[in-house]
C-alpha atoms as a PDB file:
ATOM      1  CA  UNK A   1      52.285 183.446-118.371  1.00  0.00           C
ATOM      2  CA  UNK A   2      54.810 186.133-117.013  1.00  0.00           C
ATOM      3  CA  UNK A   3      56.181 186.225-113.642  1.00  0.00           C
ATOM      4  CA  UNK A   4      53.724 187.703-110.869  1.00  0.00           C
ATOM      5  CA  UNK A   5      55.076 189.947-109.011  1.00  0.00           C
ATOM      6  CA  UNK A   6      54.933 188.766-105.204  1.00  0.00           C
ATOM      7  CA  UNK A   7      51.850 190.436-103.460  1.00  0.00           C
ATOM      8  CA  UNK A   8      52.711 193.081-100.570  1.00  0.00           C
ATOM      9  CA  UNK A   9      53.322 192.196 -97.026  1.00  0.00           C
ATOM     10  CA  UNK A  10      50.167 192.821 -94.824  1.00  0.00           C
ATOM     11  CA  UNK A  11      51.021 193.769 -91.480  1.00  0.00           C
ATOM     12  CA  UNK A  12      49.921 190.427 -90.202  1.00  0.00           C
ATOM     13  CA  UNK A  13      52.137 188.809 -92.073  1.00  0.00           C
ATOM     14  CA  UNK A  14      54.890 190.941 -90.278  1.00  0.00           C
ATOM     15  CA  UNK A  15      53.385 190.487 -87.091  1.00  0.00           C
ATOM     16  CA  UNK A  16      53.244 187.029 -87.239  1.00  0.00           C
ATOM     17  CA  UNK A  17      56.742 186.613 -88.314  1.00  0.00           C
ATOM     18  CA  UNK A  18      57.906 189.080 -85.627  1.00  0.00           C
ATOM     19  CA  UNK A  19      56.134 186.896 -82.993  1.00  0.00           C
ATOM     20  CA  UNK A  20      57.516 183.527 -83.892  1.00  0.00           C
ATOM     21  CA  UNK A  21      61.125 185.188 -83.686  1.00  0.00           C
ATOM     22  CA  UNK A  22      60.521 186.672 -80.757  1.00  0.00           C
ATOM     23  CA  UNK A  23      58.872 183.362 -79.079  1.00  0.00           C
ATOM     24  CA  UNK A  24      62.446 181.415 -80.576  1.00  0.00           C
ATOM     25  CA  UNK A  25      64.225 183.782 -78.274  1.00  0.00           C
ATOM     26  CA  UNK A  26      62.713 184.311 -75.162  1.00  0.00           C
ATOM     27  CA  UNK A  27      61.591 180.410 -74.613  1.00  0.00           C
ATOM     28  CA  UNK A  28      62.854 178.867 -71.610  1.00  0.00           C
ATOM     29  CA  UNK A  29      63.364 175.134 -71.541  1.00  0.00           C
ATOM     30  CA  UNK A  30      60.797 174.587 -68.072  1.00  0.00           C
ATOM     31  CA  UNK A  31      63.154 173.224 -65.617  1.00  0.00           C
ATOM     32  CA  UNK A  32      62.699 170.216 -62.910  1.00  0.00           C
ATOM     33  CA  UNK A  33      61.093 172.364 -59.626  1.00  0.00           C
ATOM     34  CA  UNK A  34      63.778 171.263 -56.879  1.00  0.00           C
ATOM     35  CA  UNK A  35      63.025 168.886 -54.644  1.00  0.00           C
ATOM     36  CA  UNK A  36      61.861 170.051 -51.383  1.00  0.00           C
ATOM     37  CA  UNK A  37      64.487 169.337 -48.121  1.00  0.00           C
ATOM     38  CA  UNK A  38      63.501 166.484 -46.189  1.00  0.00           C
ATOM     39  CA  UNK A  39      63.099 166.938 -42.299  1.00  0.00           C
ATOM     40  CA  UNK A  40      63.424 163.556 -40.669  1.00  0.00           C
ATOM     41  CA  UNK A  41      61.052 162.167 -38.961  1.00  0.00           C
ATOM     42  CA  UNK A  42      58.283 164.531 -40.471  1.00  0.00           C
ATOM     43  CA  UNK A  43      55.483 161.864 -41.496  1.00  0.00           C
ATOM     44  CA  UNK A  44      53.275 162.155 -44.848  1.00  0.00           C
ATOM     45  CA  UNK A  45      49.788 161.197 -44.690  1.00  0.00           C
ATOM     46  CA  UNK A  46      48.907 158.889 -47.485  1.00  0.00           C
ATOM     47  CA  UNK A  47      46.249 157.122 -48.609  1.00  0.00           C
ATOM     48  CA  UNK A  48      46.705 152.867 -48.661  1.00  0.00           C
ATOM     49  CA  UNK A  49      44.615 150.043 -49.389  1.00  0.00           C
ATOM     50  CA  UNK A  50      45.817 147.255 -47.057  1.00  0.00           C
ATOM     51  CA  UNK A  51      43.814 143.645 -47.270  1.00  0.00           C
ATOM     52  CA  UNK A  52      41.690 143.502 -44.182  1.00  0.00           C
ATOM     53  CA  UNK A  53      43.967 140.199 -42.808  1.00  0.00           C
ATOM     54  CA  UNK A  54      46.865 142.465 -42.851  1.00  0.00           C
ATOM     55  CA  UNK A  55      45.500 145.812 -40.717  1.00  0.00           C
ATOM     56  CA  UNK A  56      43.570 143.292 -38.646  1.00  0.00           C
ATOM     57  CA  UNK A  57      47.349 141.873 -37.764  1.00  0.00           C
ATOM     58  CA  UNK A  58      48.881 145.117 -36.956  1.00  0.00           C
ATOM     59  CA  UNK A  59      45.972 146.441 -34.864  1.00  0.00           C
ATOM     60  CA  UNK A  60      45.898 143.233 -32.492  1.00  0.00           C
ATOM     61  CA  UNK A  61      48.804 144.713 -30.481  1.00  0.00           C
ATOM     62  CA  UNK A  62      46.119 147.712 -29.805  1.00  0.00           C
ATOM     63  CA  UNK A  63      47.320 151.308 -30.426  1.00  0.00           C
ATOM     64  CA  UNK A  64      50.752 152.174 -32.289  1.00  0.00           C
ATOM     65  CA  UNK A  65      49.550 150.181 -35.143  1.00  0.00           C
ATOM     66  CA  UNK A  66      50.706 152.233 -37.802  1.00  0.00           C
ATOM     67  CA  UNK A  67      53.930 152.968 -36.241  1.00  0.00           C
ATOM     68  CA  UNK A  68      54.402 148.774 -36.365  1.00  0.00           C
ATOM     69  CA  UNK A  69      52.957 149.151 -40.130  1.00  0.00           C
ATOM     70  CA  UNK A  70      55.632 151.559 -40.739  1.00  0.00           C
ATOM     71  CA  UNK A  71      58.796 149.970 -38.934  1.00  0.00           C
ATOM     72  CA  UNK A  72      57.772 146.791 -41.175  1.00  0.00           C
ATOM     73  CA  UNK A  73      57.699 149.010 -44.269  1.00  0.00           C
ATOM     74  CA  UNK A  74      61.379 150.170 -43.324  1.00  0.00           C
ATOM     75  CA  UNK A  75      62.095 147.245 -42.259  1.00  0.00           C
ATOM     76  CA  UNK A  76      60.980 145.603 -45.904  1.00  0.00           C
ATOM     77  CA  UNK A  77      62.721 148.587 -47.617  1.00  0.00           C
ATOM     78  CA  UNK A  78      66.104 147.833 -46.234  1.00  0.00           C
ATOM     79  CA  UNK A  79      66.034 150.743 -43.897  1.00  0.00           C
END
């Protein structure tokens, strides 16, 4: 058998081929969004599972309970 000659480009082919070149070029590596500034003393509200013993300790000094479950926290955290 001879050579075949190559079939004809179809324009999808082109199209195609145009695309991926064009994708190579204009793809930006996503960057890290920055972190936001922190304000101090601007509190988050999470959500924490604390064993029932534990809250029950804190909220025996009555109210400012989670102020004393914080100052522990920093406390803990070397803060």
């Amino acid at each position: 058998m001879a050579d075949q000659p190559r079939r004809p480009r179809t324009l999808n082919d082109a199209r195609s081929e145009a695309e991926a070149a064009f994708k190579r070029t204009t793809t930006k590596v996503a960057e890290a969004p920055p972190k936001p500034a922190r304000l101090p003393g601007v509190r988050e509200l999470v959500s924490l599972r604390i064993d029932q013993d534990v809250l029950e300790y804190f909220q025996e000094g009555g109210p400012g309970w989670q102020d004393r479950i914080n100052e522990a926290l920093r406390k803990l955290a070397g803060k």
